[in-house]
Every structure is written in structure tokens, then in C-alpha cells.
C-alpha atoms as a PDB file:
ATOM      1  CA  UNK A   1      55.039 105.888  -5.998  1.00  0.00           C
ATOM      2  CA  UNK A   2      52.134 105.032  -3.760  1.00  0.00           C
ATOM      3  CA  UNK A   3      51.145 101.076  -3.681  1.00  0.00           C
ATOM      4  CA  UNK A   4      47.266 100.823  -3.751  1.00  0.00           C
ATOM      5  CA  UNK A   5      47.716  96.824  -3.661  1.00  0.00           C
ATOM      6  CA  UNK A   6      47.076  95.398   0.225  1.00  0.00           C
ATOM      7  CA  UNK A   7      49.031  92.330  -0.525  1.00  0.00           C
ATOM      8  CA  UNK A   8      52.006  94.006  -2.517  1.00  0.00           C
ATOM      9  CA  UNK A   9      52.010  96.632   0.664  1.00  0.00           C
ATOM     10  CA  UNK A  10      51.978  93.518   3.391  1.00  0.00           C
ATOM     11  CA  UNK A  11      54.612  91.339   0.646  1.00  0.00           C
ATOM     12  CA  UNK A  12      56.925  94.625   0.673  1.00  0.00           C
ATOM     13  CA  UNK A  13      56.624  94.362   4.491  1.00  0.00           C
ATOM     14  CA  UNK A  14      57.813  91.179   4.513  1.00  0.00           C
ATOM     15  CA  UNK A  15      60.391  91.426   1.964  1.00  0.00           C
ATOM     16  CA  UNK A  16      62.334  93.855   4.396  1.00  0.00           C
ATOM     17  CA  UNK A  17      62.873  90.822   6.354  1.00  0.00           C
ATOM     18  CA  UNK A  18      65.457  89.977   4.191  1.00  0.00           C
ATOM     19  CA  UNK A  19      67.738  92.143   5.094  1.00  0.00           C
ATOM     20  CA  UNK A  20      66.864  93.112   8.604  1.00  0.00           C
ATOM     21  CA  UNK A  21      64.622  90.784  10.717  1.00  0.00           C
ATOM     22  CA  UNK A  22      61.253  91.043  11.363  1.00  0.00           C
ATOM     23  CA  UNK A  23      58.963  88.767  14.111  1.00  0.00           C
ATOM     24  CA  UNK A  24      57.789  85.384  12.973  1.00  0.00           C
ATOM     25  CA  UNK A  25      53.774  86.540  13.294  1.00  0.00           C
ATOM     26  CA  UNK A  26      54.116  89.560  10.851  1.00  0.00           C
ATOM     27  CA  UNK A  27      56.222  87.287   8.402  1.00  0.00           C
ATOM     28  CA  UNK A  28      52.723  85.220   9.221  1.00  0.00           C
ATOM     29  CA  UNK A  29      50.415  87.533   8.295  1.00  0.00           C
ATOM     30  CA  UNK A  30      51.678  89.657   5.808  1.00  0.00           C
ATOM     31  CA  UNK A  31      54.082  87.364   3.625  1.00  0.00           C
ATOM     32  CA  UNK A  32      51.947  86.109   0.862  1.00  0.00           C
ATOM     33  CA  UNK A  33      54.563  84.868  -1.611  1.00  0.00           C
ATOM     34  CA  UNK A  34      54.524  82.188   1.403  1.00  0.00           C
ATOM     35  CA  UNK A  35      52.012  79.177   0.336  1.00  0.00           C
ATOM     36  CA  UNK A  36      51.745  78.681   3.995  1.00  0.00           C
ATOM     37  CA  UNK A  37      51.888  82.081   5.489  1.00  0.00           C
ATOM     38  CA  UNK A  38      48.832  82.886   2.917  1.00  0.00           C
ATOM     39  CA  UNK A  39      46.871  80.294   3.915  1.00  0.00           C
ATOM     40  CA  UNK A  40      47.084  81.037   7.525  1.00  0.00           C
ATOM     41  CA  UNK A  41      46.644  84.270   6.568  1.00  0.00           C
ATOM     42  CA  UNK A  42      43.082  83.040   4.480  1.00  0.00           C
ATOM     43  CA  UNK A  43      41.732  81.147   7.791  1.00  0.00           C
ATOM     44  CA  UNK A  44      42.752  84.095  10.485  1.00  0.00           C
ATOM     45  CA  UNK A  45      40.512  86.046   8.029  1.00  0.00           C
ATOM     46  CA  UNK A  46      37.299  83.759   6.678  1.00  0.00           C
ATOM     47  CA  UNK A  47      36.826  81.640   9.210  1.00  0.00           C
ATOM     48  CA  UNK A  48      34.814  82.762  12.061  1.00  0.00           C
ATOM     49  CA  UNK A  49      36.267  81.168  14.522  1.00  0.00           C
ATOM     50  CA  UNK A  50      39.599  83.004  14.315  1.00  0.00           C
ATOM     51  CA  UNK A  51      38.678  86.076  12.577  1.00  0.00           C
ATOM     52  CA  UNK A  52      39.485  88.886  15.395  1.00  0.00           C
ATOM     53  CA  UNK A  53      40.635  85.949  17.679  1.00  0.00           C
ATOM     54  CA  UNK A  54      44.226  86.031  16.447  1.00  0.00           C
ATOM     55  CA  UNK A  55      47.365  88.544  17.986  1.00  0.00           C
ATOM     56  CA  UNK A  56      49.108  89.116  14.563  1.00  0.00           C
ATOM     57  CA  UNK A  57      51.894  91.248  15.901  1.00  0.00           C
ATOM     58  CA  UNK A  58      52.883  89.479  19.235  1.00  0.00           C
ATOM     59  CA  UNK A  59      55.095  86.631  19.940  1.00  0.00           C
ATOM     60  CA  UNK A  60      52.709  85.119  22.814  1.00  0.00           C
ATOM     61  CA  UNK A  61      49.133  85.906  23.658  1.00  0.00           C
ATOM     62  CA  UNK A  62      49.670  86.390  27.442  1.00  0.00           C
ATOM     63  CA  UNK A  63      47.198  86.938  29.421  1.00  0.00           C
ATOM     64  CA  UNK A  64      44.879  88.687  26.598  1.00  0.00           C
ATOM     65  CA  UNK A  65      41.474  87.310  27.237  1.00  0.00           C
ATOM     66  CA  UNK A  66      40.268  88.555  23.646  1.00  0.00           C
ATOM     67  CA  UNK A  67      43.178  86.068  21.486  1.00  0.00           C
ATOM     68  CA  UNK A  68      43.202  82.511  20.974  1.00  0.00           C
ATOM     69  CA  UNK A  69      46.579  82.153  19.341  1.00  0.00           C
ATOM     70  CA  UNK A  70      49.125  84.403  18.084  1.00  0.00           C
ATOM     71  CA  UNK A  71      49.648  84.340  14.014  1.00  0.00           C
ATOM     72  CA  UNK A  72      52.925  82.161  14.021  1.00  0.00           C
ATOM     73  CA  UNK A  73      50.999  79.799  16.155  1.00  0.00           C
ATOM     74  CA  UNK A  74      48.136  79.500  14.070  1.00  0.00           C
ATOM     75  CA  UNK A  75      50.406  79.311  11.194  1.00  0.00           C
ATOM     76  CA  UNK A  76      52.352  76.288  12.910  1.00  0.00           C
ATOM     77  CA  UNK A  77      48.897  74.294  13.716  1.00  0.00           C
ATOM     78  CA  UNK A  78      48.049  74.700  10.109  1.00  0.00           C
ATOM     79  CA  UNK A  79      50.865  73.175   8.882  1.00  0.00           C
ATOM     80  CA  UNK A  80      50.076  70.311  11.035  1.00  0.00           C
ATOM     81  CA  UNK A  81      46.576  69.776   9.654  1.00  0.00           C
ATOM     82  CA  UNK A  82      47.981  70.449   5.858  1.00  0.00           C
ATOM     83  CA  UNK A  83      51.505  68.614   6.033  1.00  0.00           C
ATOM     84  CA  UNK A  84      50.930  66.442   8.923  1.00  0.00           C
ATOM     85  CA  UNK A  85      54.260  68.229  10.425  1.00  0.00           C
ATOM     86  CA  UNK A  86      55.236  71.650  11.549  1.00  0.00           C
ATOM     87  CA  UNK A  87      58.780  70.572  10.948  1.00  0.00           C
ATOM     88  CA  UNK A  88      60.888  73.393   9.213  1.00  0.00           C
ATOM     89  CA  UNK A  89      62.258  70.599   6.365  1.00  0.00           C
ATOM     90  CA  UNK A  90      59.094  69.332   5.402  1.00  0.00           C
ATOM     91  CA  UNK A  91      57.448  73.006   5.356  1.00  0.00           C
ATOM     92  CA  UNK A  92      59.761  73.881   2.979  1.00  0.00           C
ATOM     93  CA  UNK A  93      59.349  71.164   0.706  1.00  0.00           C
ATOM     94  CA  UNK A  94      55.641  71.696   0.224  1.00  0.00           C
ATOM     95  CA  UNK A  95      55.896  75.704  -0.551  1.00  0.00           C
ATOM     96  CA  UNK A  96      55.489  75.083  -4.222  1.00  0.00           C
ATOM     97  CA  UNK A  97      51.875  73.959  -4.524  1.00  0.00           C
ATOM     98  CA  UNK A  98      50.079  75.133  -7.501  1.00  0.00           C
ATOM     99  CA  UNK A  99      46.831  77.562  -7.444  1.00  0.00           C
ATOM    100  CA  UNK A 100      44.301  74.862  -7.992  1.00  0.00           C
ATOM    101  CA  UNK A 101      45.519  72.768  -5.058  1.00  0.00           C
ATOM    102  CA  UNK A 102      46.200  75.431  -2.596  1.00  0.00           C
ATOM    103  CA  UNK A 103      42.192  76.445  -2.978  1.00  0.00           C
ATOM    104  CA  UNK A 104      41.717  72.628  -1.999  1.00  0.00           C
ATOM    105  CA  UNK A 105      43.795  72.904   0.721  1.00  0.00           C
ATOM    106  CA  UNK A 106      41.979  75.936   2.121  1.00  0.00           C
ATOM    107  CA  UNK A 107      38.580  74.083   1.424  1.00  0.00           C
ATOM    108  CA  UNK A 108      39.855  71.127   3.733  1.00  0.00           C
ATOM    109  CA  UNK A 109      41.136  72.944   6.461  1.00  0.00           C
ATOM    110  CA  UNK A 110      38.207  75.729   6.848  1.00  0.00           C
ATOM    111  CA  UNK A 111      35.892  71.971   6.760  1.00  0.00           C
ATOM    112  CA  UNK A 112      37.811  70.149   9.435  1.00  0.00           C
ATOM    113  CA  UNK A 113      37.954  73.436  11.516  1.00  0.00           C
ATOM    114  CA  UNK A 114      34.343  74.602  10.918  1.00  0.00           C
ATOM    115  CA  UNK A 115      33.336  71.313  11.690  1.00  0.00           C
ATOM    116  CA  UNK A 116      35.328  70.553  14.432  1.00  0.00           C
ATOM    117  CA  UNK A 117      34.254  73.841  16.096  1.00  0.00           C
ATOM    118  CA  UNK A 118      30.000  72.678  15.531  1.00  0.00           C
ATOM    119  CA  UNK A 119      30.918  69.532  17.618  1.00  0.00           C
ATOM    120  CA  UNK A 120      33.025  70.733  20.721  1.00  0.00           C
ATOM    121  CA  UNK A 121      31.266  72.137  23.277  1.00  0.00           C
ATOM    122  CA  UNK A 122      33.937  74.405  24.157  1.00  0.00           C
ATOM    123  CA  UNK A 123      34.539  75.699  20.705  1.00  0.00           C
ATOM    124  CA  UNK A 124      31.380  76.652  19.607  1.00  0.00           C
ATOM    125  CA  UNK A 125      31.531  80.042  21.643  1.00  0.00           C
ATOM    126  CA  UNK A 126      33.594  80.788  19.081  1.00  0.00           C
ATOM    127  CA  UNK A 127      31.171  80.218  16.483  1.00  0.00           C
ATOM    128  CA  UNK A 128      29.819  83.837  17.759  1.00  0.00           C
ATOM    129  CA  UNK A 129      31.835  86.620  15.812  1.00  0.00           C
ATOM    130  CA  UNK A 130      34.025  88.069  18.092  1.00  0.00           C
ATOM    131  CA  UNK A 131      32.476  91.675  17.404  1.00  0.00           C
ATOM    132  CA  UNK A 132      29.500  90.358  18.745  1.00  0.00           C
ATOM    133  CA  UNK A 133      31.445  87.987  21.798  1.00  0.00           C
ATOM    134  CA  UNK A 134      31.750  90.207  25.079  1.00  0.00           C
ATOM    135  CA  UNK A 135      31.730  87.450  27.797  1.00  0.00           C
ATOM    136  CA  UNK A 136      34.279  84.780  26.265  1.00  0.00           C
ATOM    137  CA  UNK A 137      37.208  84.990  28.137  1.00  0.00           C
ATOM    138  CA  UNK A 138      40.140  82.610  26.383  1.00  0.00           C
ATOM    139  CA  UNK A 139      42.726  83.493  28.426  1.00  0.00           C
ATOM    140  CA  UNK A 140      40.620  81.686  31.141  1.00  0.00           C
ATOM    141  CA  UNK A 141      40.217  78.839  28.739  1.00  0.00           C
ATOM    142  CA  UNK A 142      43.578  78.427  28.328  1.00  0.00           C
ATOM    143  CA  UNK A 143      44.529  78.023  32.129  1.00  0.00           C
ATOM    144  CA  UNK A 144      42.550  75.400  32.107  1.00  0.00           C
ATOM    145  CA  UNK A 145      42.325  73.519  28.283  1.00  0.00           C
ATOM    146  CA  UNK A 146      44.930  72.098  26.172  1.00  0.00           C
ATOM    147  CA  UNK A 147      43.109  72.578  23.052  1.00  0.00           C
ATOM    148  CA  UNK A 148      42.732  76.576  23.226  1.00  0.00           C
ATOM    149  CA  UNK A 149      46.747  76.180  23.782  1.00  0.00           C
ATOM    150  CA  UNK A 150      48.892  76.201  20.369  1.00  0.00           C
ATOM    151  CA  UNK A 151      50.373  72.615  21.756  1.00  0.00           C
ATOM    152  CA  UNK A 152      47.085  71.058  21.978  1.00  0.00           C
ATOM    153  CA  UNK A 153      45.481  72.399  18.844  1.00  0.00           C
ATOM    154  CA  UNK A 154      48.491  71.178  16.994  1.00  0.00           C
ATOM    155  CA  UNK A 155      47.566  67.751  18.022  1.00  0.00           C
ATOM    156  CA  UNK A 156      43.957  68.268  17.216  1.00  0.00           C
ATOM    157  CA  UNK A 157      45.438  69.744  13.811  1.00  0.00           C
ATOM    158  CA  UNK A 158      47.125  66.623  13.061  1.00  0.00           C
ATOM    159  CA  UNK A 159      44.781  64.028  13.765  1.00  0.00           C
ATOM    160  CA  UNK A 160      42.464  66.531  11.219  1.00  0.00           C
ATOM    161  CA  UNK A 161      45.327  65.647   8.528  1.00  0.00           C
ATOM    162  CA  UNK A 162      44.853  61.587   8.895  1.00  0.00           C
ATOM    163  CA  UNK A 163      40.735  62.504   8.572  1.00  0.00           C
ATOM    164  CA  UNK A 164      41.264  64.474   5.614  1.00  0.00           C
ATOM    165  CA  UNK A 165      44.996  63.589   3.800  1.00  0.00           C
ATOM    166  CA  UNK A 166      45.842  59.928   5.192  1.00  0.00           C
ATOM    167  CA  UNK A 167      43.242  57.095   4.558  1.00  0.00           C
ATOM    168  CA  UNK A 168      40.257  57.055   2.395  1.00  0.00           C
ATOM    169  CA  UNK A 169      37.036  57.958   4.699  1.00  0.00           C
ATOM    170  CA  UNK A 170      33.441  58.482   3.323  1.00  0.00           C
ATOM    171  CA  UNK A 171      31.970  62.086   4.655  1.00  0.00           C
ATOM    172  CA  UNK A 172      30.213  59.689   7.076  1.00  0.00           C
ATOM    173  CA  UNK A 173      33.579  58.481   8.182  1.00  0.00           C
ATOM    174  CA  UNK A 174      34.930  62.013   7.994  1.00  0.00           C
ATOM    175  CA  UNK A 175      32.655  63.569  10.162  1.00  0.00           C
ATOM    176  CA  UNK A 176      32.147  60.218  12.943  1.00  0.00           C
ATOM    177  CA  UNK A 177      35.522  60.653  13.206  1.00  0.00           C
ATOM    178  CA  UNK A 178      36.122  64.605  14.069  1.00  0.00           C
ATOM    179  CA  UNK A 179      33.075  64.241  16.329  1.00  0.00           C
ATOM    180  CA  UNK A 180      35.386  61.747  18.163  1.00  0.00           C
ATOM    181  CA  UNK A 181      38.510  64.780  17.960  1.00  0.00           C
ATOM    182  CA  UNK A 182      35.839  67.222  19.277  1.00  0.00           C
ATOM    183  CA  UNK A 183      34.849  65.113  22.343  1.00  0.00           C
ATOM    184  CA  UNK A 184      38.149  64.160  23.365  1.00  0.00           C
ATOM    185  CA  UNK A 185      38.516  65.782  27.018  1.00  0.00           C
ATOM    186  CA  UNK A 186      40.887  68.665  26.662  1.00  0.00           C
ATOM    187  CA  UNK A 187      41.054  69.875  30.218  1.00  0.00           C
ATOM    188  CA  UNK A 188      44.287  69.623  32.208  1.00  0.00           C
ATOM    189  CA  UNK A 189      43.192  66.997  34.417  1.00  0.00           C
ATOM    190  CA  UNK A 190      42.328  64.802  31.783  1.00  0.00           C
ATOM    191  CA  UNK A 191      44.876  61.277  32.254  1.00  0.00           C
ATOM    192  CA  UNK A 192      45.414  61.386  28.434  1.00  0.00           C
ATOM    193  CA  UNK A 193      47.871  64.639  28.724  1.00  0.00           C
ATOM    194  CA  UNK A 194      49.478  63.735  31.885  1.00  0.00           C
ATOM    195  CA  UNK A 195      53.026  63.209  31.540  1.00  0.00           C
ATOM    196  CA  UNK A 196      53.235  64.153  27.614  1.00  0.00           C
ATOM    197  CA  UNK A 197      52.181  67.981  27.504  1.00  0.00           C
ATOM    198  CA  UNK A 198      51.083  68.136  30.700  1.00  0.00           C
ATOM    199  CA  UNK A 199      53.303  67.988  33.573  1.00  0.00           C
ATOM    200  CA  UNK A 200      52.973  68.541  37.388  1.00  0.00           C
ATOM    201  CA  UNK A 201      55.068  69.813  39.571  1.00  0.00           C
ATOM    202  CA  UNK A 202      54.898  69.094  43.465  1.00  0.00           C
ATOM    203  CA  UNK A 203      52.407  71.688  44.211  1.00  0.00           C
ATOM    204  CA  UNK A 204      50.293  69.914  41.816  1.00  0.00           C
ATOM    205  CA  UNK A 205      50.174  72.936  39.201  1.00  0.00           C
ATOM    206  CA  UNK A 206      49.920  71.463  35.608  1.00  0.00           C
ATOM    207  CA  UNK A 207      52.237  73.081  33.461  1.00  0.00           C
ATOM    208  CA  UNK A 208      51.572  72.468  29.424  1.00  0.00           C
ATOM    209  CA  UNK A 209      54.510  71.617  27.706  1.00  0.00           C
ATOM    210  CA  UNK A 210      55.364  71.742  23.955  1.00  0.00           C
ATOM    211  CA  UNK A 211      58.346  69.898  23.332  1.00  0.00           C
ATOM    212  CA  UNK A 212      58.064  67.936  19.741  1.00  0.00           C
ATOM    213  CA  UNK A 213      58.486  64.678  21.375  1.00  0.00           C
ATOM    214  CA  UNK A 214      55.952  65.343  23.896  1.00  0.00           C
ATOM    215  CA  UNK A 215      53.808  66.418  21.574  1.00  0.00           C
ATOM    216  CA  UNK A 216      54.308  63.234  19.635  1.00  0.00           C
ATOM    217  CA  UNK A 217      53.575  60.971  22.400  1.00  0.00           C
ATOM    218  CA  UNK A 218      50.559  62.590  22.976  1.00  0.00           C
ATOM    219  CA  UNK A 219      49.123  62.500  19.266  1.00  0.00           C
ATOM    220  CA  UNK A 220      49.991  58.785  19.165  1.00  0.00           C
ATOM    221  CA  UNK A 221      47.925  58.423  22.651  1.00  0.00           C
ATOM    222  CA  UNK A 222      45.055  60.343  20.876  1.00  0.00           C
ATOM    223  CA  UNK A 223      44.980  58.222  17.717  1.00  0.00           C
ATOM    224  CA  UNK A 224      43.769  55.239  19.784  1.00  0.00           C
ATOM    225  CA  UNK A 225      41.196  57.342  21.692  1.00  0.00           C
ATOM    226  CA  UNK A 226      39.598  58.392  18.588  1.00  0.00           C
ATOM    227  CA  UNK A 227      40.039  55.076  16.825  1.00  0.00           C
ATOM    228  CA  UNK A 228      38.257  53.625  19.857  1.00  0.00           C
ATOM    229  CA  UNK A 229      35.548  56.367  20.285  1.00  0.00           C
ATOM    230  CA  UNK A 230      34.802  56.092  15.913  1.00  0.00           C
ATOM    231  CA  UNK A 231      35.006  52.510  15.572  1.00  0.00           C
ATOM    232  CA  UNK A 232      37.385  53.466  12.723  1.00  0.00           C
ATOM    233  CA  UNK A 233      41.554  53.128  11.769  1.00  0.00           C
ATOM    234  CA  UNK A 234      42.612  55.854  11.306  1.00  0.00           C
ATOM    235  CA  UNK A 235      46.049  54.365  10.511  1.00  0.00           C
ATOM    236  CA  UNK A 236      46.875  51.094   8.995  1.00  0.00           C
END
């Protein structure tokens, strides 16, 4: 019997996984039983930004200059904007979300990202379609940006969950305060990353890092940047 259905096909897919495993980016893309995995899924796809930008079958990007992240990694910094964690525990305790609230979800997270995006110098290349992108090299953007690394877009990710999940903001709030995200400076050099997810070694190379309590101490470090640069709490 031939499926016509792309998600049954791409939910079949993943099913196999069950009994013989399959890599964490195709469980990413194609599992849609998943709350999580669809959503990523949703963004990858709708949002400009990522749509063509994202390696859905590879476990790192590499040196590809065309891909900003790999699907598991997108999937990962989503979880960090919707849960405020990427941790495996609390991932799994938020898979049963109901129709109605995983549309709000989606709403939130294509907002923060959209609007991120408008206010970053850096990421509004990507506000270009990709089709229509034939200069933008990432790969270069990576060597030397945090944020266009999974590690630093997780922290971005995060702070975009206290904006949208945590206190109570106005949309004036809301959007004074991812301005503040988007002009944090990303680049390697920048003091806020050294020693956190950015360490060098003593040829002075900066290698990013993405241990969870690294990345931690760097998100706390960030909260006070933007706090200072908003005039706003973001916590407490």
C-alpha cells in the first residue's frame, strides 16, 4: 500500500528508530508525533531565516558555507527558547502539550526569532531567502561569531524564553529588550565569552566550547548585559 501522507511517510521513518537507530537530525525532522521535533520541524520550514539554512541529515555542519545549524541543533536551541532548558528530563516532561498551545508556542518563537533577526546586524542577511542568497558565507560567520554557533544561539534562545515565558513585559518591553539580545557583541573577541564558551589556547586561537555549565555561566553573564542595555529585570 502506497502512503500519499508526507508526515505519515517522515513518522514511519522515524518509527524505524525503534528498533534500529537512526541519527538524532532525521529523528528531528521527520518525527512528528514529537511536540518538539514538529515544531523545529515548523520553524526550519516557515521561517525565513532557516528555511534552506538547515543540514537535516548531518550530525555537524562542517565547513558548509550554505548551513547555519544542523536539525538536532536547531531542535536543541528551540527547546531553550520554549522550555528554558535543553535538558533531556525537562524535554520530556513538556511533550504532551495540547494543539491550541503548541500553535502559541510556534507564534512566540517565529516572533522572538523574526524579530531578533530585524535587529542584529549580522542576522538580517538572513532575512534574504537563501534561494536568492549567493554571497553569505556562514561557515565564515561561524569562525568568527558565537551566535551563528548552536552554543551561542542557545544562549540567545534562552534569554528569548525570560522575554517571552518568564516575567510579564508589555510589547514595548518585549521588543526594548530583544533589541538589547540582538546588539549584544557576538564575536569571539568579545570579553563577555571569554573563559565561559570561549576559550584560548596559547597560540591565542579561541576555541567555542559547549559544555552545559559553560554555557550557563555565560547566559547568567548575558542576563545582566541585557538588563543593563534595556533598563529592564528580566529576573526578579
Amino acid at each position: 500500500m502506497r502512503e500519499d501522507d508526507l508526515d505519515q511517510i517522515h513518522q514511519d521513518f522515524a518509527d524505524c528508530a525503534k528498533t534500529r537507530p537512526i541519527p538524532p537530525a532525521l529523528l528531528a525532522a521527520f518525527d512528528v508525533s514529537n511536540i518538539l521535533a514538529s515544531l523545529t520541524r515548523q520553524l526550519a520550514k516557515e521561517l525565513v531565516i532557516f528555511d534552506g539554512r538547515i543540514d537535516k541529515v548531518s550530525r555537524t555542519v562542517g565547513k558548509d558555507p550554505s548551513y547555519l545549524f544542523t536539525m538536532n541543533q536547531l531542535k536543541v536551541c528551540t527547546a531553550e527558547f520554549l522550555f528554558g532548558s535543553s535538558r533531556k528530563q525537562v524535554i520530556e516532561s513538556r511533550s504532551n502539550q495540547k494543539k491550541g498551545e503548541t500553535s502559541l508556542l510556534l507564534a512566540k518563537a517565529k516572533a522572538f526569532y523574526m524579530e531578533f533577526s530585524k535587529n542584529s546586524e549580522a542576522w538580517k542577511a538572513l532575512l534574504i531567502p537563501a534561494s536568492a542568497t549567493s554571497n553569505l558565507d556562514l561557515y565564515t560567520l561561524r569562525q568568527q561569531r558565537i551566535d551563528f554557533n548552536s552554543v551561542g544561539f542557545q544562549i540567545i534562545s534562552k534569554i528569548g524564553h525570560l522575554i517571552f515565558f518568564g516575567k510579564k513585559f508589555t510589547d514595548e518591553e518585549q521588543n526594548k529588550l530583544i533589541s538589547a539580545v540582538a546588539h549584544i557583541d557576538y564575536t569571539r573577541e568579545s570579553p563577555l565569552w571569554q573563559n565561559n564558551v570561549v576559550l584560548s589556547d596559547e597560540s591565542g586561537n579561541r576555541k567555542i566550547v559547549s559544555q552545559m555549565a559553560a554555557l550557563e555561566k555565560a547566559f547568567n553573564i548575558v542576563v545582566k548585559e541585557v538588563e543593563n542595555q534595556a533598563g529592564i529585570k528580566l529576573i526578579g
